[in-house]
N, C-alpha and C. Protein backbone atom coordinates (compact mmCIF):
# COMPACT_ATOMS: atom_id res chain seq x y z
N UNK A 1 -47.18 -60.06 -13.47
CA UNK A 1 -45.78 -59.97 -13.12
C UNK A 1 -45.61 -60.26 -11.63
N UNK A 2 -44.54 -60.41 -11.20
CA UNK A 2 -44.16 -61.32 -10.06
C UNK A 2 -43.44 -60.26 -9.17
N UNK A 3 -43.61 -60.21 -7.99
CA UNK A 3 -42.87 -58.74 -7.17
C UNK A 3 -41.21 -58.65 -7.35
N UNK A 4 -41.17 -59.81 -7.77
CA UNK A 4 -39.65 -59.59 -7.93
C UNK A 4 -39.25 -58.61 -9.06
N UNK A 5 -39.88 -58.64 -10.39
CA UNK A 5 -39.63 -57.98 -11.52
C UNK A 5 -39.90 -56.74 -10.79
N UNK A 6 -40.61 -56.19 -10.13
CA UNK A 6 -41.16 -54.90 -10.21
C UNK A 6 -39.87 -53.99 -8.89
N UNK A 7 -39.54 -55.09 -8.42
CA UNK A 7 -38.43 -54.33 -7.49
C UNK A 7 -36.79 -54.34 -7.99
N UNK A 8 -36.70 -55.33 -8.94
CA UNK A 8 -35.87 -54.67 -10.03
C UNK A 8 -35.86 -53.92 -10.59
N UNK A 9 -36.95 -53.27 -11.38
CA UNK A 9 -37.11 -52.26 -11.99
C UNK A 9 -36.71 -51.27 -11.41
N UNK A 10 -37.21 -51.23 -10.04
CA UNK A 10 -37.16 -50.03 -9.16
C UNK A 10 -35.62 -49.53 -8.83
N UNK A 11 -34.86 -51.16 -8.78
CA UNK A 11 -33.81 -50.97 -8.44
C UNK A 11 -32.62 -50.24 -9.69
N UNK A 12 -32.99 -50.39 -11.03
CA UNK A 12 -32.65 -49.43 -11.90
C UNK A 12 -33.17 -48.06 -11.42
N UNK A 13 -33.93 -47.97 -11.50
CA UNK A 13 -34.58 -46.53 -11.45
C UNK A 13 -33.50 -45.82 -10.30
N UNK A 14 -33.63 -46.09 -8.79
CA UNK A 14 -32.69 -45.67 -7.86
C UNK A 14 -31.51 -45.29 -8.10
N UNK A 15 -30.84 -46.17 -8.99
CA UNK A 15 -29.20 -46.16 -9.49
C UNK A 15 -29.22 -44.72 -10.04
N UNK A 16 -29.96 -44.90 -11.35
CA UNK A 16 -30.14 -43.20 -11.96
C UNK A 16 -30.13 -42.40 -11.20
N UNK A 17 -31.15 -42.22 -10.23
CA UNK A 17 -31.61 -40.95 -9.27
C UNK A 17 -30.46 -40.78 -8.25
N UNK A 18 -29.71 -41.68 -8.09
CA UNK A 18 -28.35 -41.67 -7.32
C UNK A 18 -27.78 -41.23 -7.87
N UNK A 19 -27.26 -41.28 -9.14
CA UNK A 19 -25.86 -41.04 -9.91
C UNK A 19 -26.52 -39.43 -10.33
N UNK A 20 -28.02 -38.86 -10.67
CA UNK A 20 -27.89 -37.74 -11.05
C UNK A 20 -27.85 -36.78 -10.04
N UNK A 21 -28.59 -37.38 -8.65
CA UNK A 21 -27.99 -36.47 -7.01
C UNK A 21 -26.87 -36.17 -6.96
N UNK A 22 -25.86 -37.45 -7.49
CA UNK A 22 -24.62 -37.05 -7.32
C UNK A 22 -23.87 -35.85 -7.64
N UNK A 23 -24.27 -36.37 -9.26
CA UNK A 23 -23.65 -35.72 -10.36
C UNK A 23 -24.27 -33.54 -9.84
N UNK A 24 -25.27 -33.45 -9.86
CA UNK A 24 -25.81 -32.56 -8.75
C UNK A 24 -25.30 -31.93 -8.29
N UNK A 25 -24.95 -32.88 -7.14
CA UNK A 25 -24.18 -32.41 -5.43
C UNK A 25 -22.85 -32.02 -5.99
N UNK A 26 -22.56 -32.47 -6.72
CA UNK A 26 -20.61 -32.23 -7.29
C UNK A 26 -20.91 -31.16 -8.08
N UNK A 27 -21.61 -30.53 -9.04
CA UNK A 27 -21.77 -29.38 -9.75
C UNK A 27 -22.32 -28.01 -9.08
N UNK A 28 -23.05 -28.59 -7.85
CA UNK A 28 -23.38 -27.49 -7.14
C UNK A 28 -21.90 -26.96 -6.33
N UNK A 29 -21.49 -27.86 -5.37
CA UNK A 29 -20.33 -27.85 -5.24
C UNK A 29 -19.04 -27.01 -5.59
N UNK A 30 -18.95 -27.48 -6.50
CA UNK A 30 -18.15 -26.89 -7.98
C UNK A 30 -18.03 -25.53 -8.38
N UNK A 31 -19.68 -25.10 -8.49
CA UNK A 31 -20.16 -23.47 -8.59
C UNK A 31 -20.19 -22.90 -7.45
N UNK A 32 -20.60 -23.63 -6.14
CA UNK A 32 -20.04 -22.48 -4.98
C UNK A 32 -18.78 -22.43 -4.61
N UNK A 33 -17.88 -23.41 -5.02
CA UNK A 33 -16.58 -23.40 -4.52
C UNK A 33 -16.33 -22.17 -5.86
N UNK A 34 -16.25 -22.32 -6.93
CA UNK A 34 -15.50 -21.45 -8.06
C UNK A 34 -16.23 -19.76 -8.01
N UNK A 35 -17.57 -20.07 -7.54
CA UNK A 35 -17.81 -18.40 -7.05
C UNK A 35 -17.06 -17.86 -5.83
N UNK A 36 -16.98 -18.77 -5.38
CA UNK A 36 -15.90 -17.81 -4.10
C UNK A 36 -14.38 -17.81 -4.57
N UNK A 37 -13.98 -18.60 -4.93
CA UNK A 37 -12.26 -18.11 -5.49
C UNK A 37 -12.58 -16.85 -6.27
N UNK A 38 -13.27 -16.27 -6.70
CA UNK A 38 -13.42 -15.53 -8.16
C UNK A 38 -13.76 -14.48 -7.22
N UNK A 39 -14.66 -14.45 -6.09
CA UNK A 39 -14.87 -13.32 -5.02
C UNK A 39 -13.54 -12.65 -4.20
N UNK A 40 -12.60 -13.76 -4.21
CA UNK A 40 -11.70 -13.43 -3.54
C UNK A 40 -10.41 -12.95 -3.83
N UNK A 41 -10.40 -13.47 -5.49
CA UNK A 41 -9.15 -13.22 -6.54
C UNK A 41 -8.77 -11.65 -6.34
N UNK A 42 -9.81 -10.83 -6.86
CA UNK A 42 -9.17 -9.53 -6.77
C UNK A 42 -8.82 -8.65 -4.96
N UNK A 43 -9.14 -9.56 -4.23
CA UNK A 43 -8.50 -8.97 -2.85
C UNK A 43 -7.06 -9.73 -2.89
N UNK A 44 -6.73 -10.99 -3.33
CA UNK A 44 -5.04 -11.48 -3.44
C UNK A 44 -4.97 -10.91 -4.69
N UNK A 45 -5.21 -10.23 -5.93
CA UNK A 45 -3.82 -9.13 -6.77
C UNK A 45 -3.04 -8.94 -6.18
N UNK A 46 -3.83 -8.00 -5.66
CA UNK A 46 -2.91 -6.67 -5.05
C UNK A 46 -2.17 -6.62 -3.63
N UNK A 47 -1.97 -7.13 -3.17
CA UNK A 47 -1.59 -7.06 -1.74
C UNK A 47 -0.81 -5.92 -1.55
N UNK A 48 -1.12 -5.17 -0.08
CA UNK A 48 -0.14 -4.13 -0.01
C UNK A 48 1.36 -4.67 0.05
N UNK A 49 2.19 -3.59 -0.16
CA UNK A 49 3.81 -3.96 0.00
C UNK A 49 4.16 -4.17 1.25
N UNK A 50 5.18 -4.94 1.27
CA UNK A 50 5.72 -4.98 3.19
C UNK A 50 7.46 -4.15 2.78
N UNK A 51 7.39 -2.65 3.45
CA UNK A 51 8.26 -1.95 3.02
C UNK A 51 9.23 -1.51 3.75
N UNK A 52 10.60 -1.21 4.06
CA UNK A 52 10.52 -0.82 5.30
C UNK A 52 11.54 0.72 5.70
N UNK A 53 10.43 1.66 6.17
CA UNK A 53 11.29 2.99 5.93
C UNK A 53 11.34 3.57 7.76
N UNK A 54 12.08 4.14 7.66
CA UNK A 54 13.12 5.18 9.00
C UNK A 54 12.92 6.70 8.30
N UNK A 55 12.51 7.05 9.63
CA UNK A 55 12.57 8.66 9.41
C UNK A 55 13.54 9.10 10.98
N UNK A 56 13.77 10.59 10.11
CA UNK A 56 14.93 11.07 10.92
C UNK A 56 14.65 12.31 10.90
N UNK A 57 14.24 12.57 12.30
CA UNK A 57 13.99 14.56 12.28
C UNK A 57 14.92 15.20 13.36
N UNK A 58 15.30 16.61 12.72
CA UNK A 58 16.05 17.29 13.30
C UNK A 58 15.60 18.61 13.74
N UNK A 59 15.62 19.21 15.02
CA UNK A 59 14.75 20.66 14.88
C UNK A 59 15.74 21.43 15.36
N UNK A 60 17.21 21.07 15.09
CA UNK A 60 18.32 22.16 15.85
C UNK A 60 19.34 22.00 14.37
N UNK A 61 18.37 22.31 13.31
CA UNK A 61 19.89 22.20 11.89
C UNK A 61 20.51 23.87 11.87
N UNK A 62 21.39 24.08 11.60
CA UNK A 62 22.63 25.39 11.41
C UNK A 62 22.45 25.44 10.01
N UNK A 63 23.17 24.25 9.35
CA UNK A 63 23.18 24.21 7.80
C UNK A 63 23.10 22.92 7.11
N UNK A 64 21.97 23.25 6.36
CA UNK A 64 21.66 21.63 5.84
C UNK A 64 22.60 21.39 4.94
N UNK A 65 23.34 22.01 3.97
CA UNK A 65 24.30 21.36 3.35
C UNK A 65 25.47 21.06 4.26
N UNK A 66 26.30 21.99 5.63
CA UNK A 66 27.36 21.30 6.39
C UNK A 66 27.15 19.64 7.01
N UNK A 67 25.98 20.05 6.90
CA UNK A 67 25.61 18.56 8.27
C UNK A 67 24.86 17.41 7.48
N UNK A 68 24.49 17.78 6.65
CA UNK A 68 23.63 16.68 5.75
C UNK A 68 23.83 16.49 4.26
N UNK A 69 24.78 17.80 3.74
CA UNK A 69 25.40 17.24 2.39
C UNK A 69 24.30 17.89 1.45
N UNK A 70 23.09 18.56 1.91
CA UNK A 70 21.63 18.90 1.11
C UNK A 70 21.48 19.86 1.01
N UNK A 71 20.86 20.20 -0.08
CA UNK A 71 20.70 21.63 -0.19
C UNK A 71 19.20 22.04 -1.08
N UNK A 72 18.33 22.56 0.01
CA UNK A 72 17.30 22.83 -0.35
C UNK A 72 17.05 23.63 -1.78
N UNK A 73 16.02 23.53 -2.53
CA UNK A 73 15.77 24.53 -4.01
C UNK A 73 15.29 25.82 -3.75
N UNK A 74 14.49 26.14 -2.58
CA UNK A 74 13.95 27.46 -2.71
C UNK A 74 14.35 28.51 -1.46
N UNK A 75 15.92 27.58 -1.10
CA UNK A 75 16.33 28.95 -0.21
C UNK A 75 17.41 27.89 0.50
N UNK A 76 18.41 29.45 1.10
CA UNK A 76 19.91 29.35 1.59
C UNK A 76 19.61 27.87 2.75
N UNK A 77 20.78 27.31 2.57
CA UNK A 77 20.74 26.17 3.72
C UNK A 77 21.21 26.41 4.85
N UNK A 78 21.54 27.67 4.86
CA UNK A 78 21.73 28.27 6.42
C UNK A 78 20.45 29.12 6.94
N UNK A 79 19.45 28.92 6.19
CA UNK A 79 18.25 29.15 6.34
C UNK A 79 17.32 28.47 6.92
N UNK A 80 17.57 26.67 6.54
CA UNK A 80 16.65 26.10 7.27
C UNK A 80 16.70 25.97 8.58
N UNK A 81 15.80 25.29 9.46
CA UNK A 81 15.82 25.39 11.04
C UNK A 81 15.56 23.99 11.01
N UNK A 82 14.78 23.11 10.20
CA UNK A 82 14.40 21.67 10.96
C UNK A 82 14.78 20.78 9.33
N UNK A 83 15.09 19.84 9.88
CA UNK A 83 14.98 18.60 8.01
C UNK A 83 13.84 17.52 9.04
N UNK A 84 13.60 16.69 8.10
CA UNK A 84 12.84 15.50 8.02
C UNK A 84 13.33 14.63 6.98
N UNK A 85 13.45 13.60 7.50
CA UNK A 85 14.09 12.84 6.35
C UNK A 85 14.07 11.55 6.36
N UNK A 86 13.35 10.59 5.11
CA UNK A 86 12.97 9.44 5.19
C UNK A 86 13.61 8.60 3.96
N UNK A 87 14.00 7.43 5.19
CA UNK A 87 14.71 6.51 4.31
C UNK A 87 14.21 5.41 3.99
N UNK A 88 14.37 5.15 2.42
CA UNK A 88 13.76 3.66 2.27
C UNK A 88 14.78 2.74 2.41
N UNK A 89 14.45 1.69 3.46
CA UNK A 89 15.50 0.69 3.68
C UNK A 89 15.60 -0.28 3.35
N UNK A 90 14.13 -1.22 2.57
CA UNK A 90 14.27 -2.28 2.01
C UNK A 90 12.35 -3.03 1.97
N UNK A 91 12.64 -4.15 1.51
CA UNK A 91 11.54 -4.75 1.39
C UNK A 91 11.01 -4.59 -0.38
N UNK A 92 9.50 -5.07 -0.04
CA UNK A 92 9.19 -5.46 -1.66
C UNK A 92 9.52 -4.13 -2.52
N UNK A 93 9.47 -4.86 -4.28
CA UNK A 93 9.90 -3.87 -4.86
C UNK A 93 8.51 -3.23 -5.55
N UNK A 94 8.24 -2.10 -6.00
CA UNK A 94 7.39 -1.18 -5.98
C UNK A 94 7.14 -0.37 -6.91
N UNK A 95 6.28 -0.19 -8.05
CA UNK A 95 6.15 0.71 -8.83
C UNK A 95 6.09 2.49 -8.25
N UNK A 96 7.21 3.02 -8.48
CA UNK A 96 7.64 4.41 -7.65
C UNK A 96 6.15 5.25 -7.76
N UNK A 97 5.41 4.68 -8.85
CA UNK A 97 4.42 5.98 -9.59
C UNK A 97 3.13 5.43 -8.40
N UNK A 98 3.05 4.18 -7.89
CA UNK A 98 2.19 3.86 -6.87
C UNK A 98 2.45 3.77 -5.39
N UNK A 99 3.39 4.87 -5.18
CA UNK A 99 3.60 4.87 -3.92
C UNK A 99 3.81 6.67 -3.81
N UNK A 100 2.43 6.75 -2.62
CA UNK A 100 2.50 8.48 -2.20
C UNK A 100 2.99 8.90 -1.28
N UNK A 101 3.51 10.07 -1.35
CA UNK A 101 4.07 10.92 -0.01
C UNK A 101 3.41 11.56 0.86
N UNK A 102 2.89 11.67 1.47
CA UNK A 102 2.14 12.82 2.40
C UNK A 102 2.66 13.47 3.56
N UNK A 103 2.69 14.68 3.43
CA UNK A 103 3.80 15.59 4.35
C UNK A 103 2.82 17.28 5.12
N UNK A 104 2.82 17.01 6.26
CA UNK A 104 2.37 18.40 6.99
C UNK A 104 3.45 18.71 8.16
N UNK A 105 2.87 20.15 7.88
CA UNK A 105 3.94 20.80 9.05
C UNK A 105 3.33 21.80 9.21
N UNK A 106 3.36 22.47 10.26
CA UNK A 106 3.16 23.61 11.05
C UNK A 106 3.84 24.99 10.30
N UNK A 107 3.01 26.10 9.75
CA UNK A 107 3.30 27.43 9.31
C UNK A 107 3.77 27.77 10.63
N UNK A 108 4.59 29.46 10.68
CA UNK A 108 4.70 30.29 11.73
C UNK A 108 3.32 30.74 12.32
N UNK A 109 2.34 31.24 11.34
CA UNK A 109 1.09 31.68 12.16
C UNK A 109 0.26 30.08 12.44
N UNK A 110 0.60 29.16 12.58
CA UNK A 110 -0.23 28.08 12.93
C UNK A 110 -0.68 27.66 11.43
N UNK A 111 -1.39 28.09 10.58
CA UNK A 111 -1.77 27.10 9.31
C UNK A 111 -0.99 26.02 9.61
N UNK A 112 -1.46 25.32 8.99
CA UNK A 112 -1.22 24.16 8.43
C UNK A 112 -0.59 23.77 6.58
N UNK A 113 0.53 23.75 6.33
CA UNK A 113 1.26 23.41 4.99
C UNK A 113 1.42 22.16 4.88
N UNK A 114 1.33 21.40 3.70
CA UNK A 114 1.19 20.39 3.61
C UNK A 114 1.37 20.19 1.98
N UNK A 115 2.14 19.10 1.37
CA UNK A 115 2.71 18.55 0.15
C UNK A 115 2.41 17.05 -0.03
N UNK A 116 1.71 16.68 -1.09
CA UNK A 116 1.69 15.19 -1.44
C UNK A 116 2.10 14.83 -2.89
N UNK A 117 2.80 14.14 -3.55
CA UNK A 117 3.41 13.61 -4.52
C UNK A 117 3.94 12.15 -4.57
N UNK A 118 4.16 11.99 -5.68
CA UNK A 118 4.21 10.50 -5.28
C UNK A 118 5.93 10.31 -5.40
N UNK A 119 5.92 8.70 -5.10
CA UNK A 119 7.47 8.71 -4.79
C UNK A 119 8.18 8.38 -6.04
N UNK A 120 7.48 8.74 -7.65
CA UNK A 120 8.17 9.12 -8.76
C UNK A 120 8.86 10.27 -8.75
N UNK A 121 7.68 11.53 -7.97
CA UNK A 121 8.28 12.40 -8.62
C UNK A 121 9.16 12.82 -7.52
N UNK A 122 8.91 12.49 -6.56
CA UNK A 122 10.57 12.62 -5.45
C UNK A 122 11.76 12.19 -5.84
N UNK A 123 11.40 11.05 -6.60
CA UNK A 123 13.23 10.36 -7.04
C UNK A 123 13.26 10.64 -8.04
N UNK A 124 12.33 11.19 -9.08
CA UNK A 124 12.22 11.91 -10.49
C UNK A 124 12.75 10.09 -11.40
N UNK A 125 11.85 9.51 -11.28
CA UNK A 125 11.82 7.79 -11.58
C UNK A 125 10.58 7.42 -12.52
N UNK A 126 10.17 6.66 -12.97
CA UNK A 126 8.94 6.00 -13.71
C UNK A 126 9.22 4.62 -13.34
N UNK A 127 10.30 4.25 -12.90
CA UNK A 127 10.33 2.59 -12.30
C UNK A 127 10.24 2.36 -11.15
N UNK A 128 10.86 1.33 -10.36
CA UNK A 128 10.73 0.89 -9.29
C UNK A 128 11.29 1.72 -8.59
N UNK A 129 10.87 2.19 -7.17
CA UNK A 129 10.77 2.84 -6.19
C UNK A 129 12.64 1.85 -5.50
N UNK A 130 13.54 2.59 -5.39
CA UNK A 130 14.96 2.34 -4.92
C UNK A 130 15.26 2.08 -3.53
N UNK A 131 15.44 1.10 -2.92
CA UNK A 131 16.36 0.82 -1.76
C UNK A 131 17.18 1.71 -1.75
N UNK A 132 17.76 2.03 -0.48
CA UNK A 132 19.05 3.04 -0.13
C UNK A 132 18.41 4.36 -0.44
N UNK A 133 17.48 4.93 -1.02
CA UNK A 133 17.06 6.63 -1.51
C UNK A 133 16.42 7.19 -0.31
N UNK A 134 17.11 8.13 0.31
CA UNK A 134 16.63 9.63 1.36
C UNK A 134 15.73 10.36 0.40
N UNK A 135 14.82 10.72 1.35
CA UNK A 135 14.08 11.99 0.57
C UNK A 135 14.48 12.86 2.30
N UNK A 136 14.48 14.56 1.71
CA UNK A 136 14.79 15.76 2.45
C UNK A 136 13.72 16.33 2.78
N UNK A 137 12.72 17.01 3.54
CA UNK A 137 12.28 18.07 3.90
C UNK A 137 12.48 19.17 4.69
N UNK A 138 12.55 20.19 4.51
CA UNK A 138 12.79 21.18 4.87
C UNK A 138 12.34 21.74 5.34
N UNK A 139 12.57 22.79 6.86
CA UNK A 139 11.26 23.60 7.48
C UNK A 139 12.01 25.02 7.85
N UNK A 140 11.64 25.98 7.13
CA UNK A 140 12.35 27.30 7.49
C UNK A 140 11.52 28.43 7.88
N UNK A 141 11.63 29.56 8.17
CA UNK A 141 10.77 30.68 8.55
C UNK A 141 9.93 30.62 9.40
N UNK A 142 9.76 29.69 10.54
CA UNK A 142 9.20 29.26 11.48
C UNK A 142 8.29 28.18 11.23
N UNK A 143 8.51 27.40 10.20
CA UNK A 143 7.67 26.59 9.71
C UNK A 143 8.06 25.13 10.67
N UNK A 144 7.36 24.51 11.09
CA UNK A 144 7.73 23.37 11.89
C UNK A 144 7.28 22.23 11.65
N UNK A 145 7.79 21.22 11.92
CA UNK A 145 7.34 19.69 11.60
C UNK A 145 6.86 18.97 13.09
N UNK A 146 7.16 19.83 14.09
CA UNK A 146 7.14 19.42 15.46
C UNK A 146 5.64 19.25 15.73
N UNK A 147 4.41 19.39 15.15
CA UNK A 147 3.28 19.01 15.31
C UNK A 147 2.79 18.53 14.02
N UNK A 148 4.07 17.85 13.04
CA UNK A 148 3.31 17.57 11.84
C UNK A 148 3.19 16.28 11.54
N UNK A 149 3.01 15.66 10.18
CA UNK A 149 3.28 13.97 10.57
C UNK A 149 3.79 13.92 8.94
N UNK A 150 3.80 12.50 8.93
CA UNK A 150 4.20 11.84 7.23
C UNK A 150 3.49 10.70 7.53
N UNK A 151 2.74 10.44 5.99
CA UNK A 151 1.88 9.16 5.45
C UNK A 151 3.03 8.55 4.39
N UNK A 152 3.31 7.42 4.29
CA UNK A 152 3.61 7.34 2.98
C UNK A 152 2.69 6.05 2.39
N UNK A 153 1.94 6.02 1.53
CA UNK A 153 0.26 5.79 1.15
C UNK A 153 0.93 4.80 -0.26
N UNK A 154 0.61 3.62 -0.07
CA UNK A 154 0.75 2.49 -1.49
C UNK A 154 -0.68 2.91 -1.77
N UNK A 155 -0.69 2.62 -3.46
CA UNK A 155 -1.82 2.98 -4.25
C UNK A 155 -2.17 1.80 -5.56
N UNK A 156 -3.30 0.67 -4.93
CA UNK A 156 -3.41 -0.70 -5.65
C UNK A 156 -4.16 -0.37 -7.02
N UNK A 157 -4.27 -1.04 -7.61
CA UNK A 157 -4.79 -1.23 -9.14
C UNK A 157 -6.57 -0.82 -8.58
N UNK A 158 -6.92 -1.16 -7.89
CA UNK A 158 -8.28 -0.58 -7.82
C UNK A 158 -8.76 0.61 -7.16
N UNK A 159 -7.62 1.04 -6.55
CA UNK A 159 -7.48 2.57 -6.17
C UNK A 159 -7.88 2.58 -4.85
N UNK A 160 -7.49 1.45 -4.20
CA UNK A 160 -7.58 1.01 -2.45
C UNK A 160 -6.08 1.72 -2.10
N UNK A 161 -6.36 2.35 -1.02
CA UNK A 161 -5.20 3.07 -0.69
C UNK A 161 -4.51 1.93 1.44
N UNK A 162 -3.30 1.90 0.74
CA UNK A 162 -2.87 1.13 2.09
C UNK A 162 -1.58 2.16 2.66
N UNK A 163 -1.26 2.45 3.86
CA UNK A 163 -0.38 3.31 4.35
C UNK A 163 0.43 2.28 4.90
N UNK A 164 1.47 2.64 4.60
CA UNK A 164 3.06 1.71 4.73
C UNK A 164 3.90 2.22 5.96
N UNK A 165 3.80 3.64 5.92
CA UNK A 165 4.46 4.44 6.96
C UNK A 165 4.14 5.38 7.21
N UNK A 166 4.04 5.45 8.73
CA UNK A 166 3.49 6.87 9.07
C UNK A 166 4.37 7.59 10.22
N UNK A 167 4.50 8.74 10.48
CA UNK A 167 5.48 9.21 11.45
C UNK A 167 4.97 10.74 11.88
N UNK A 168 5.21 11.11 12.92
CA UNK A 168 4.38 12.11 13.53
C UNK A 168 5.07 12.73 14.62
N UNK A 169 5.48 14.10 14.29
CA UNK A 169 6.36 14.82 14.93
C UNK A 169 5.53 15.15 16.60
């Protein structure tokens, strides 16, 4: 045979080994690109909410129903001494049952009191968490909010907790 035949041959052979590098390089490709979307999918679910709430504290109230229309459940509203009070003003909408409250305040002897619930059972809801809705707190018997704070804590499908609002007397 004549060198020419034999570097034809060769020159088939190359073509293959090209086209299966290729074919290769594009499948490898392929699987590291599609393992990382798939790494990253469950951090874009869930995104926290962009929400947007105002709080309003008072530590000189007379009567929470004259001045604020409210009236506490477990005692006279000429009883309380301080409110706290947070408004939701807008932004994304929100499953009420995944969004928490977190609330401390100062006892008379110093303890520390403190309430967390979520913002179902504040608006007494199973749906979406409402634009325009006040929630009340109340501080009576020397109980104070003046060294206390508020979390209010979104709660994602994988049980990653993101804080939306926080406020701190």
């Amino acid at each position: 045979m004549s060198q020419e035949s034999l570097t034809e041959t060769n020159r088939g052979v190359s073509k293959v080994v090209g086209v299966v590098t290729l074919v290769a390089i594009v499948l490898l490709l392929a699987t590291v690109f599609g393992a990382t979307l798939t790494g990253f999918t469950d951090q874009l679910e869930d995104p926290a909410p962009q929400i947007a709430f105002e709080f309003e504290y008072d530590d000189d109230v007379e009567n929470s129903m004259d001045e604020y229309g409210v009236e506490p459940e477990s005692t006279d509203p000429a009883n309380v001494d301080e409110i706290l009070i947070i408004n939701h003003r807008g932004g994304s909408r929100v499953n009420a049952s995944k969004m928490y409250i977190h609330v401390s305040a100062e006892a008379s002897d110093g303890s520390e009191l403190e309430w967390q619930g979520t913002w179902a059972e504040v608006e007494q809801t199973d749906r979406i968490a409402a634009v325009g809705n006040s929630f009340y707190f109340f501080a009576w018997g020397g109980a104070t909010f003046e060294r206390g704070e508020v979390q209010i804590i979104w709660r994602s499908e994988d049980s990653t907790d993101s804080v939306l609002a926080e406020w701190e007397g």
